[in-house]
N, C-alpha and C. Protein backbone atom coordinates (compact mmCIF):
# COMPACT_ATOMS: atom_id res chain seq x y z
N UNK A 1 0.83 -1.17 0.00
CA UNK A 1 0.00 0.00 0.00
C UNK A 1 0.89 1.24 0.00
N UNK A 2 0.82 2.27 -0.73
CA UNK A 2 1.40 3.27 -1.25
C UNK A 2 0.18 4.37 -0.95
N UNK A 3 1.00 5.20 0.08
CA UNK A 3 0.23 6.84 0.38
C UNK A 3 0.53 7.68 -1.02
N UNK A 4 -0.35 8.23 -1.30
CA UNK A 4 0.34 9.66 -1.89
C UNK A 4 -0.65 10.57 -1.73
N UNK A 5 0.15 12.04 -1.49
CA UNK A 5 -0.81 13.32 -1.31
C UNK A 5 -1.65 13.74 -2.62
N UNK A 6 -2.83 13.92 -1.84
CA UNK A 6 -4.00 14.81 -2.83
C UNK A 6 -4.07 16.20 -2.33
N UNK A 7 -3.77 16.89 -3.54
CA UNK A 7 -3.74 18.22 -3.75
C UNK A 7 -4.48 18.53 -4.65
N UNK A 8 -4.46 20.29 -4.79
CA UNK A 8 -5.45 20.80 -5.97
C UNK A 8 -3.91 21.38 -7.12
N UNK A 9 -3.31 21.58 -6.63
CA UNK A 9 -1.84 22.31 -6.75
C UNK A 9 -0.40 21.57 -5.94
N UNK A 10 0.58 21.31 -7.21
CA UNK A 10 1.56 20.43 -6.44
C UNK A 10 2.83 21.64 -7.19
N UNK A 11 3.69 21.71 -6.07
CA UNK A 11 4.60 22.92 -6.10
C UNK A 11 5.67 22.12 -6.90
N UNK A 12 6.30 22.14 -8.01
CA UNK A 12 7.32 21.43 -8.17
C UNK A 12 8.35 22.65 -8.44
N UNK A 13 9.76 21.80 -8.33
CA UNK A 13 11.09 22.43 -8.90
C UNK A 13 12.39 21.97 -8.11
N UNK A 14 13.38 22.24 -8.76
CA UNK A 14 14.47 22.35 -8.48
C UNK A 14 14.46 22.59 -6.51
N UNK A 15 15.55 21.57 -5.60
CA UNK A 15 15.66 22.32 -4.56
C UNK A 15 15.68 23.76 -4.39
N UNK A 16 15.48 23.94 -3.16
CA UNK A 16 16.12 25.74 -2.84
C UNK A 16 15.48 26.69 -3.95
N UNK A 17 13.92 26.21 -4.51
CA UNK A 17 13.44 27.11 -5.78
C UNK A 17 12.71 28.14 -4.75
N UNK A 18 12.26 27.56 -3.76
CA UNK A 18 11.22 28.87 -2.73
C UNK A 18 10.00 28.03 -2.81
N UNK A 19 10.07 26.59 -2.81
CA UNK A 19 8.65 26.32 -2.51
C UNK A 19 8.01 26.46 -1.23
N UNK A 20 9.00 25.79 -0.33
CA UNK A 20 8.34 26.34 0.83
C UNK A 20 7.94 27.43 1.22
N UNK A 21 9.01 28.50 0.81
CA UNK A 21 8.55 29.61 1.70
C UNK A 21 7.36 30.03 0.80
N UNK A 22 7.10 29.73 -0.72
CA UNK A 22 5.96 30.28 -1.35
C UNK A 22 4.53 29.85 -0.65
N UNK A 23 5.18 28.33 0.10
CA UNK A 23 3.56 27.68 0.75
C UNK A 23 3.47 27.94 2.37
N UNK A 24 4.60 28.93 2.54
CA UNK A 24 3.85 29.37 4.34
C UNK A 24 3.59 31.12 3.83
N UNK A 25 3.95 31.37 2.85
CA UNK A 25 3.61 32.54 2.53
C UNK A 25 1.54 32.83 2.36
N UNK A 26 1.23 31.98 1.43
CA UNK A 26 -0.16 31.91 0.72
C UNK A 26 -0.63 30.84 1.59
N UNK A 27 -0.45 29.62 2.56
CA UNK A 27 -0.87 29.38 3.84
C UNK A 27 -0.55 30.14 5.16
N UNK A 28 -2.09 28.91 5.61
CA UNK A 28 -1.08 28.75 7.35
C UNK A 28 -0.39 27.76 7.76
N UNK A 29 -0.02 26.94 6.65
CA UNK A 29 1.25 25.95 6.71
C UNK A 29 2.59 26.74 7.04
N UNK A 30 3.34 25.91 8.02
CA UNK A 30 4.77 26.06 8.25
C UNK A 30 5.77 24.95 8.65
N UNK A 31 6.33 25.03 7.26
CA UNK A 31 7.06 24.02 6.40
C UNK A 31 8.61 24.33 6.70
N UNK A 32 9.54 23.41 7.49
CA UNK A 32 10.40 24.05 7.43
C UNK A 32 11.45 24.86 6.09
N UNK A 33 11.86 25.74 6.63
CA UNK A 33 12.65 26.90 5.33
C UNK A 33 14.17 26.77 6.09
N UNK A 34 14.81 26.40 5.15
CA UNK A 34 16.05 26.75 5.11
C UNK A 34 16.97 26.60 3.84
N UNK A 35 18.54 27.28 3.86
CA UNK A 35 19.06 27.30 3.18
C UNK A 35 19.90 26.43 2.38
N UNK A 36 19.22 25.48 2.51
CA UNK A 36 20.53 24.07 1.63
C UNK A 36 19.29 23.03 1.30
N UNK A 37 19.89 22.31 0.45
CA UNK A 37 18.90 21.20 -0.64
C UNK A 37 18.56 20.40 0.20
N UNK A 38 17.21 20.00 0.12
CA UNK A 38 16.63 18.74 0.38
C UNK A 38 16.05 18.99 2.21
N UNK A 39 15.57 20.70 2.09
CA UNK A 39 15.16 20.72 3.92
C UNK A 39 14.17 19.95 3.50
N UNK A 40 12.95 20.16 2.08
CA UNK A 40 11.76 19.15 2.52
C UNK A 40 12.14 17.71 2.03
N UNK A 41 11.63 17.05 3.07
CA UNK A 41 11.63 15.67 2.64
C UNK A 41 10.48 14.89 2.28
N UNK A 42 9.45 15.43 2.54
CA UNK A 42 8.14 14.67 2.74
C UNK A 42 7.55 15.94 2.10
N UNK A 43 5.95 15.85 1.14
CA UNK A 43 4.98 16.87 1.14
C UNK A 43 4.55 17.23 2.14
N UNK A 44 4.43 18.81 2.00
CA UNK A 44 3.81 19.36 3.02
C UNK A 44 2.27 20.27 2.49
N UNK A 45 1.31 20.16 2.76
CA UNK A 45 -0.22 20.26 1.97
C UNK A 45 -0.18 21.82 2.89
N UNK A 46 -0.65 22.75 2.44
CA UNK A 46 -1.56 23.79 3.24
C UNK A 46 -2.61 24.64 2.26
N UNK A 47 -3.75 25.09 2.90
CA UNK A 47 -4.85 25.27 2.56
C UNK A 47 -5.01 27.07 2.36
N UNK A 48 -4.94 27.10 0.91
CA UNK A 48 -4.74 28.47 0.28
C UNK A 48 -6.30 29.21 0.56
N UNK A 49 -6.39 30.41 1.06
CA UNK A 49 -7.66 31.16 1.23
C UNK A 49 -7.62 31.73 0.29
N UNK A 50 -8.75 32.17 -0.75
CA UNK A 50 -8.89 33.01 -1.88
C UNK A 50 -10.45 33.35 -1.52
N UNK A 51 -10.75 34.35 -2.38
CA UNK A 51 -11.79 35.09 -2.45
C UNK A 51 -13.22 34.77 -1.84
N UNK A 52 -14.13 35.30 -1.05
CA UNK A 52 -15.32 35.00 -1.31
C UNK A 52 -14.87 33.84 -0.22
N UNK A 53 -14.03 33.54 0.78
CA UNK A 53 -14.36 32.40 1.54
C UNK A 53 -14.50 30.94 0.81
N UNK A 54 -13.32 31.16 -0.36
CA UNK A 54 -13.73 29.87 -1.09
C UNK A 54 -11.64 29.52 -0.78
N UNK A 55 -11.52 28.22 -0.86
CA UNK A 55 -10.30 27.63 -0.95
C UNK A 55 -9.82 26.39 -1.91
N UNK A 56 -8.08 26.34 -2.14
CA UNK A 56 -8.07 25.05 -2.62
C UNK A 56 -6.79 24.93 -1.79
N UNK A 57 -6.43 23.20 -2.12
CA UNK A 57 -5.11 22.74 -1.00
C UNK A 57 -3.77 23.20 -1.94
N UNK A 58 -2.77 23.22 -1.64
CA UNK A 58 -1.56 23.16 -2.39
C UNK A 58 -0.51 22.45 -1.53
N UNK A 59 0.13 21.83 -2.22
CA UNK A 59 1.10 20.73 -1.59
C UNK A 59 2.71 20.96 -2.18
N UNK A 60 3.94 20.98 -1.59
CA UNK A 60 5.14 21.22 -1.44
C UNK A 60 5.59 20.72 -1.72
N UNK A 61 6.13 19.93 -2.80
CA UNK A 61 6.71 18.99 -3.06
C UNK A 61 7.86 18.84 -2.83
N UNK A 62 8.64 18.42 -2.78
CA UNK A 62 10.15 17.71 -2.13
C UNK A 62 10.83 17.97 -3.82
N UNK A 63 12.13 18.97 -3.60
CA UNK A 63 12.79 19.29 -4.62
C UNK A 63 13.37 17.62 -5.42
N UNK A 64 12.86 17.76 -7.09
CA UNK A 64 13.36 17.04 -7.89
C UNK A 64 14.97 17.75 -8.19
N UNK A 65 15.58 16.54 -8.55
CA UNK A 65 16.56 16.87 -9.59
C UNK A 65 16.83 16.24 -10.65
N UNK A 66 17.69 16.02 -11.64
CA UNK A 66 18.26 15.48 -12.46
C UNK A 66 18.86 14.26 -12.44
N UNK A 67 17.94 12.97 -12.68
CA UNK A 67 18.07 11.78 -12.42
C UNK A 67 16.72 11.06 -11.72
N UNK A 68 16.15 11.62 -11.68
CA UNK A 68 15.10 11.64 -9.94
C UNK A 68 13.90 10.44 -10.39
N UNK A 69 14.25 9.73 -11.70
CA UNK A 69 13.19 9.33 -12.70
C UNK A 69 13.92 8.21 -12.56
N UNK A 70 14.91 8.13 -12.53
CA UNK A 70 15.64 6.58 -12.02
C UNK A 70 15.82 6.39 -10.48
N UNK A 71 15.29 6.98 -9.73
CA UNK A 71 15.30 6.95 -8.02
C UNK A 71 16.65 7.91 -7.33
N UNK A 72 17.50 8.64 -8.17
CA UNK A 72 18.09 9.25 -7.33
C UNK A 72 17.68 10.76 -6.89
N UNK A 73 18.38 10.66 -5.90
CA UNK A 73 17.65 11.95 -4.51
C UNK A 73 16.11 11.64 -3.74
N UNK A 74 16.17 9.95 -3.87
CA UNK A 74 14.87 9.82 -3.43
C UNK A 74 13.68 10.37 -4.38
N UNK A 75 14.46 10.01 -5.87
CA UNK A 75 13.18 10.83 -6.72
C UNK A 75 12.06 10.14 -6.50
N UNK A 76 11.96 8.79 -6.64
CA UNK A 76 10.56 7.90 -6.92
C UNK A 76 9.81 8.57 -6.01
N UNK A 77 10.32 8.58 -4.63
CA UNK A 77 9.42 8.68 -3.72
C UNK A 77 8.94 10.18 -3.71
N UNK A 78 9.93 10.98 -4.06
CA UNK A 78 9.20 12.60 -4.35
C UNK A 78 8.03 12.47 -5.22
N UNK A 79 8.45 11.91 -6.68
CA UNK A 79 7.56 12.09 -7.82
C UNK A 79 6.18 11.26 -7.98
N UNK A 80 6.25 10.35 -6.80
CA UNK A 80 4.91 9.68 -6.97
C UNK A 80 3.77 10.97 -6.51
N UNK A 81 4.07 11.61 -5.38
CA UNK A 81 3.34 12.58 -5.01
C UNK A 81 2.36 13.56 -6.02
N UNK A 82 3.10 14.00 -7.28
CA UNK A 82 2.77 14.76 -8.04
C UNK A 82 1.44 13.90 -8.87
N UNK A 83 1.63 12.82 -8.70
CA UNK A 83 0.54 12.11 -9.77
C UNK A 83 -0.91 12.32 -8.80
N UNK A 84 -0.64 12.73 -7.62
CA UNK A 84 -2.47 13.16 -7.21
C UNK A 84 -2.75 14.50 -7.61
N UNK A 85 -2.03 15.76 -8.01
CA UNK A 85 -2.56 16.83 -7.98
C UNK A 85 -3.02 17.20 -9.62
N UNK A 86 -4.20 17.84 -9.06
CA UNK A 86 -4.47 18.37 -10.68
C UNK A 86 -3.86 19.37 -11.23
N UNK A 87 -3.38 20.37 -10.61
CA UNK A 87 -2.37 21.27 -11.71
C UNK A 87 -0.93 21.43 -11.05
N UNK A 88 0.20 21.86 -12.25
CA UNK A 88 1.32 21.65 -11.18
C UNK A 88 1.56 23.57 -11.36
N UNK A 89 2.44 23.42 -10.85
CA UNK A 89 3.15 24.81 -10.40
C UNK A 89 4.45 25.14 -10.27
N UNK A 90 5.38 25.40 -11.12
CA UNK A 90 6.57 24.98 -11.62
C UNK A 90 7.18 26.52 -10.93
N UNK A 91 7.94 25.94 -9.62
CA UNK A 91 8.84 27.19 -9.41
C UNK A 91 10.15 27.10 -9.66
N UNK A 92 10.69 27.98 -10.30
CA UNK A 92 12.10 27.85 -11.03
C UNK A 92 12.70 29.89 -10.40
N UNK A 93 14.04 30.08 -9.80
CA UNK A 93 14.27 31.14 -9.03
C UNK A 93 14.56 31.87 -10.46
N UNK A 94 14.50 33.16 -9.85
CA UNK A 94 14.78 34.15 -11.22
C UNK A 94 16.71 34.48 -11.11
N UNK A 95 17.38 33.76 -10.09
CA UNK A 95 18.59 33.68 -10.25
C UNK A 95 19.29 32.33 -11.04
N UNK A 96 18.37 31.82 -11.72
CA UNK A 96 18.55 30.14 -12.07
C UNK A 96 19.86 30.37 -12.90
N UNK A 97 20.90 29.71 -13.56
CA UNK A 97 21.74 29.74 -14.49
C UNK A 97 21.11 29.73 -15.87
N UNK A 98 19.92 29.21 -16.39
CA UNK A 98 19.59 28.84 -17.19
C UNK A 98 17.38 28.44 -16.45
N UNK A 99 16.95 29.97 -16.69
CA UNK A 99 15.58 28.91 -16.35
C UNK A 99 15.00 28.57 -17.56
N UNK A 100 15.02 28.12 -18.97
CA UNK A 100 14.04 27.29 -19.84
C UNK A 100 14.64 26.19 -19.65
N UNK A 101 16.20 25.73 -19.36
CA UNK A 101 16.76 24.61 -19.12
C UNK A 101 16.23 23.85 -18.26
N UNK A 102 16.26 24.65 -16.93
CA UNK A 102 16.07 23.93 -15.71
C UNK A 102 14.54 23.19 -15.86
N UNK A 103 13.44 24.18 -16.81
CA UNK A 103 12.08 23.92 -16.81
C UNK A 103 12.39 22.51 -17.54
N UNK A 104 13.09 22.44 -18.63
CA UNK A 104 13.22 21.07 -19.47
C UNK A 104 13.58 19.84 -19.19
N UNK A 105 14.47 20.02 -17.57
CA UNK A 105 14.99 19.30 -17.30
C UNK A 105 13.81 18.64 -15.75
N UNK A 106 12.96 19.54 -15.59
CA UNK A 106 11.96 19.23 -14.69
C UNK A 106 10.66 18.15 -15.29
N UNK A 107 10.58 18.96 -16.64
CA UNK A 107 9.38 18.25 -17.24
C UNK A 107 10.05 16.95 -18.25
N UNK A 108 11.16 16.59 -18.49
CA UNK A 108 11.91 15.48 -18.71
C UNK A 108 11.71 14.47 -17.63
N UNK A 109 12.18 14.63 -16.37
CA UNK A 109 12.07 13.90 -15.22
C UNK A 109 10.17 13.53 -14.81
N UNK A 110 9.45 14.54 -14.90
CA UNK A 110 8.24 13.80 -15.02
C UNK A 110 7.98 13.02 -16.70
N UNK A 111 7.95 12.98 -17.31
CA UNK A 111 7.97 12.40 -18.47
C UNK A 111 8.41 11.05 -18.37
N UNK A 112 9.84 10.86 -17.85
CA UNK A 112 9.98 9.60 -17.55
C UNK A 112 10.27 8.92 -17.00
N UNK A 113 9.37 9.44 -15.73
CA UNK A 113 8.55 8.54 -14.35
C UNK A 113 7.39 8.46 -15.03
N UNK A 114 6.31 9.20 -15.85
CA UNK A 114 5.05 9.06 -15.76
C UNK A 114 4.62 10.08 -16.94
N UNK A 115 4.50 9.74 -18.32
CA UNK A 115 4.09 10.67 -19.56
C UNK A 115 2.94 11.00 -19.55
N UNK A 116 2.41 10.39 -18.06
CA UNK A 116 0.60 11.22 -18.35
C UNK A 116 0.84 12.02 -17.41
N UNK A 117 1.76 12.76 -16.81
CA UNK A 117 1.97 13.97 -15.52
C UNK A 117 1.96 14.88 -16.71
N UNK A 118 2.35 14.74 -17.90
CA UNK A 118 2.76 16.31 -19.38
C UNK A 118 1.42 16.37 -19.46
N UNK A 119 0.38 15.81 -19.28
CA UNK A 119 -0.98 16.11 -19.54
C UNK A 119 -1.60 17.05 -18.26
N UNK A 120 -1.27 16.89 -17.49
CA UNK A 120 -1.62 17.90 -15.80
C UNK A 120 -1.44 19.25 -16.58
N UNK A 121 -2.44 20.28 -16.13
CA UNK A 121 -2.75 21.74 -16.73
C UNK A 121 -1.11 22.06 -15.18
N UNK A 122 -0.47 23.35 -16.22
CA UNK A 122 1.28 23.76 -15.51
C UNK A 122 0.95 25.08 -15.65
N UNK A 123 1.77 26.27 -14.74
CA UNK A 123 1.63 27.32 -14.52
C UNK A 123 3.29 27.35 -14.19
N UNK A 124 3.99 27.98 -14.80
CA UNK A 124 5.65 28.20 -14.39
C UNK A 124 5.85 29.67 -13.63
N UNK A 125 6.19 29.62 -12.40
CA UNK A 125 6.29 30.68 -11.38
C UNK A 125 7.58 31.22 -11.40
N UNK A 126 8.10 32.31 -11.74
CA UNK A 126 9.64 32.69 -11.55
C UNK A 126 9.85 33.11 -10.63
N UNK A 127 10.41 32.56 -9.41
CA UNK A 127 10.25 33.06 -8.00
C UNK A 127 12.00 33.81 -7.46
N UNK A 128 11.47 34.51 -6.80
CA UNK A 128 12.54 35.42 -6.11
C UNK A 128 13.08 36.24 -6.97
N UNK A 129 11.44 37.11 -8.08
CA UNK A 129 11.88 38.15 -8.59
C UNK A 129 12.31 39.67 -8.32
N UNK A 130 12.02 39.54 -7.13
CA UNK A 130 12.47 41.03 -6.15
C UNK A 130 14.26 41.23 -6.04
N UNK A 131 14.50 40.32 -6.74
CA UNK A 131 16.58 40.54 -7.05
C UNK A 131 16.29 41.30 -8.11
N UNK A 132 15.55 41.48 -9.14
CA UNK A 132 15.57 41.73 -10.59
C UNK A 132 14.69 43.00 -10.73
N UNK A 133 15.37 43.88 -11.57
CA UNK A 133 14.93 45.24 -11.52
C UNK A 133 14.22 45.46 -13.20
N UNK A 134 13.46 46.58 -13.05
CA UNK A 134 12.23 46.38 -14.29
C UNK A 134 13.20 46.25 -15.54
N UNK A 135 14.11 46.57 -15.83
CA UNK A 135 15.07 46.37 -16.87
C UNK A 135 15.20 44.42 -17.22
N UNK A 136 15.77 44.48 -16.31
CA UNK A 136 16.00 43.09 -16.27
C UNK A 136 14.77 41.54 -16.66
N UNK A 137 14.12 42.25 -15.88
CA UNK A 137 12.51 41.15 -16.17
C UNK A 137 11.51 41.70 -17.54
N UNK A 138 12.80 42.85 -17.71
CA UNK A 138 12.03 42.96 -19.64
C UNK A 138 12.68 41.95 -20.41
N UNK A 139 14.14 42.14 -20.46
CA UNK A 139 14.75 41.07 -21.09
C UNK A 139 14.79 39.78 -20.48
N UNK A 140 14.23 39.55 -19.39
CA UNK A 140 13.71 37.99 -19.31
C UNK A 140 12.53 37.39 -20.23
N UNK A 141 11.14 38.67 -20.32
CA UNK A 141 9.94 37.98 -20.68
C UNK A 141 10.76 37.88 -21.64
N UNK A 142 11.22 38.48 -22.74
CA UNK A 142 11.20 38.36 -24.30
C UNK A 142 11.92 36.69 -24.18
N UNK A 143 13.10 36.55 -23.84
CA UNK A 143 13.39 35.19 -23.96
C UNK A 143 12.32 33.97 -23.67
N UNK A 144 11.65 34.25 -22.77
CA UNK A 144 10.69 33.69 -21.65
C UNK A 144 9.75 33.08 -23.22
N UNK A 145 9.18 34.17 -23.29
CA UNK A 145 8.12 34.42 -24.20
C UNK A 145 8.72 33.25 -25.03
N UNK A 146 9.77 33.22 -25.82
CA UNK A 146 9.80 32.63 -27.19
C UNK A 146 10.05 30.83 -26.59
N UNK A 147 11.03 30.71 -25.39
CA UNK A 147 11.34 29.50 -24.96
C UNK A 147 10.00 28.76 -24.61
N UNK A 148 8.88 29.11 -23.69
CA UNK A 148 7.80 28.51 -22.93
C UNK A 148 6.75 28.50 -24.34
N UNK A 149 6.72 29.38 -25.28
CA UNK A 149 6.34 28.65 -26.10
C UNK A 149 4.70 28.45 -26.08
N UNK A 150 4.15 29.27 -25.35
CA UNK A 150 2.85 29.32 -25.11
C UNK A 150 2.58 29.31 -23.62
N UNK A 151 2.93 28.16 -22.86
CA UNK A 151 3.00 27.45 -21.60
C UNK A 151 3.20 29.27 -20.39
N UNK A 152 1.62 29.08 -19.71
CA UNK A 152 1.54 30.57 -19.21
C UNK A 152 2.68 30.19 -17.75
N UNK A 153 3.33 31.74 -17.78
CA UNK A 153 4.25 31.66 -16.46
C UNK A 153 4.35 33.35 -15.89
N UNK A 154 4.76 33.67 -14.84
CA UNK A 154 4.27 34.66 -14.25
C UNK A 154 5.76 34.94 -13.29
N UNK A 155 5.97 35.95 -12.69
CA UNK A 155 7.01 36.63 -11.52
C UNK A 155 6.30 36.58 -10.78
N UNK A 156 6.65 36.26 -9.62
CA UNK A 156 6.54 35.83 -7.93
C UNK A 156 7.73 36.55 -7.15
N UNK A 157 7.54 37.01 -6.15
CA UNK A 157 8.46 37.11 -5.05
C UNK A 157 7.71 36.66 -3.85
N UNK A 158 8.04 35.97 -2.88
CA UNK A 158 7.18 35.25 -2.14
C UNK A 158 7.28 36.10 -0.79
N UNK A 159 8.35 36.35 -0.65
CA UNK A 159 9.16 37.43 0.68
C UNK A 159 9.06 39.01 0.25
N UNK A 160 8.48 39.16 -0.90
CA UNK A 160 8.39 40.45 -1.10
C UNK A 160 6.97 41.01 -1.15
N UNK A 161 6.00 39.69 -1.27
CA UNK A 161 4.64 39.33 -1.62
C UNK A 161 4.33 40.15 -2.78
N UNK A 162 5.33 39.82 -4.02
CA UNK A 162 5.26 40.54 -5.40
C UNK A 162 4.24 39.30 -6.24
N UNK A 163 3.22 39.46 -6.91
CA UNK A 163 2.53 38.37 -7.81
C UNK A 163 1.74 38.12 -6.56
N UNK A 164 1.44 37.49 -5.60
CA UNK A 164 1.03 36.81 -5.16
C UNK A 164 -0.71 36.26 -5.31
N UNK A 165 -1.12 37.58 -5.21
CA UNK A 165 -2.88 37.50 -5.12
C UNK A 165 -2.65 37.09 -7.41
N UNK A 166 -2.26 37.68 -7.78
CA UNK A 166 -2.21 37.54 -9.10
C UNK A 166 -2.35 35.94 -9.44
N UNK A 167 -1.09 35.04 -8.54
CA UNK A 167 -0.43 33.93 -8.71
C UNK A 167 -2.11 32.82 -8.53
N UNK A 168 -2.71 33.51 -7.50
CA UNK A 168 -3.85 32.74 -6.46
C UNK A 168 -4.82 33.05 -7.93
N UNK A 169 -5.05 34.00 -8.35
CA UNK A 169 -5.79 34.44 -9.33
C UNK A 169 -5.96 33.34 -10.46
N UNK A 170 -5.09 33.07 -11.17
CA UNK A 170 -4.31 32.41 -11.82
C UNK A 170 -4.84 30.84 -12.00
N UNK A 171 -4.13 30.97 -10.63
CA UNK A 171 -4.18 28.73 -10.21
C UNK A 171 -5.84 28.79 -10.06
N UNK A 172 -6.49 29.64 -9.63
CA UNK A 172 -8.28 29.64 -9.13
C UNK A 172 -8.65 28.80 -10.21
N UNK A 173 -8.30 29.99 -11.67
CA UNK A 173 -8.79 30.16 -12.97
C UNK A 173 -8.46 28.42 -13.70
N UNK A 174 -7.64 28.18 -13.61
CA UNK A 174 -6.93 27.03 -13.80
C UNK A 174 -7.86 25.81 -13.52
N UNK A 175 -7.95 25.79 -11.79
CA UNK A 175 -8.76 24.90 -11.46
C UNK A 175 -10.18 24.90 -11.54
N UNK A 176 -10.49 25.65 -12.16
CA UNK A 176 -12.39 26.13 -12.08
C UNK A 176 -12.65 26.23 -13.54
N UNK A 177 -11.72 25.95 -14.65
CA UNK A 177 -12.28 25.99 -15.75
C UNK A 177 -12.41 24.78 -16.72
């Protein structure tokens, strides 16, 4: 018998992307936060308030990496998680080396654990855009724009509470249509 979390929203990305702090930010979950890979180990679920007294859950997923589809970093056991939620939520930092890479290399790793996760409705979050000044996140969209390729994605700062009600806006629309 195999647990896995049901969510409405499953946070994926790279360690150290800001999932947690994005899910004690928009909860009253408190998930530990810290600075080095792999603080979450386990999902952590908390219950997003939006408009009108209406809610949905969102769940934390335990940072994938590169390999995580053949079991390393404890991928299996991260990535089974993602197969209960209906939409994912792809946080990738706006300091990434490369974020269309990192996105390719996220949605590769679900692909092959599980080619029906590319069918889950995705929202790509660029988080910890409060480093990046309006100059800068011009010449991001344009790249942005041509790499994602349609696939809608948005700026977040989670500690700056930049995007946020936007972000909630967003995932609502997602799940209600």
């Amino acid at each position: 018998m195999e647990l896995k979390i049901l969510a409405d929203v499953g946070l994926v990305g790279f360690p150290n992307a800001g999932k947690s702090t994005l899910l004690s930010v928009i909860t009253s979950a408190k998930p530990k936060i810290a600075d080095y890979e792999f603080t979450t180990l386990k999902p952590n679920p908390g219950i997003v308030e939006y408009r009108d007294f209406q809610s949905f859950v969102m769940a934390d997923i335990p940072g994938i990496i590169e390999g995580a589809a053949e079991g390393k970093g404890l991928g299996h056991y991260f990535l089974r998680h993602i197969e209960r939620n209906a939409t994912l939520l792809f946080l990738i930092p706006a300091d990434s080396k490369d974020i269309s890479q990192e996105y390719a290399i996220l949605l590769d790793e679900l692909r092959r654990y599980n080619p029906e996760l590319l069918h889950k409705e995705r929202l790509i979050a660029i988080s910890k855009c409060d480093m990046l000044d309006d100059e800068l996140m011009d010449e991001m969209k344009k790249e942005l724009d041509v790499d994602f390729k349609g696939t809608s994605y948005m700026f977040i700062s989670s500690v700056a509470q930049m995007g946020i009600m936007e972000l909630k806006d967003k995932l609502w629309q997602m799940l209600n249509d």
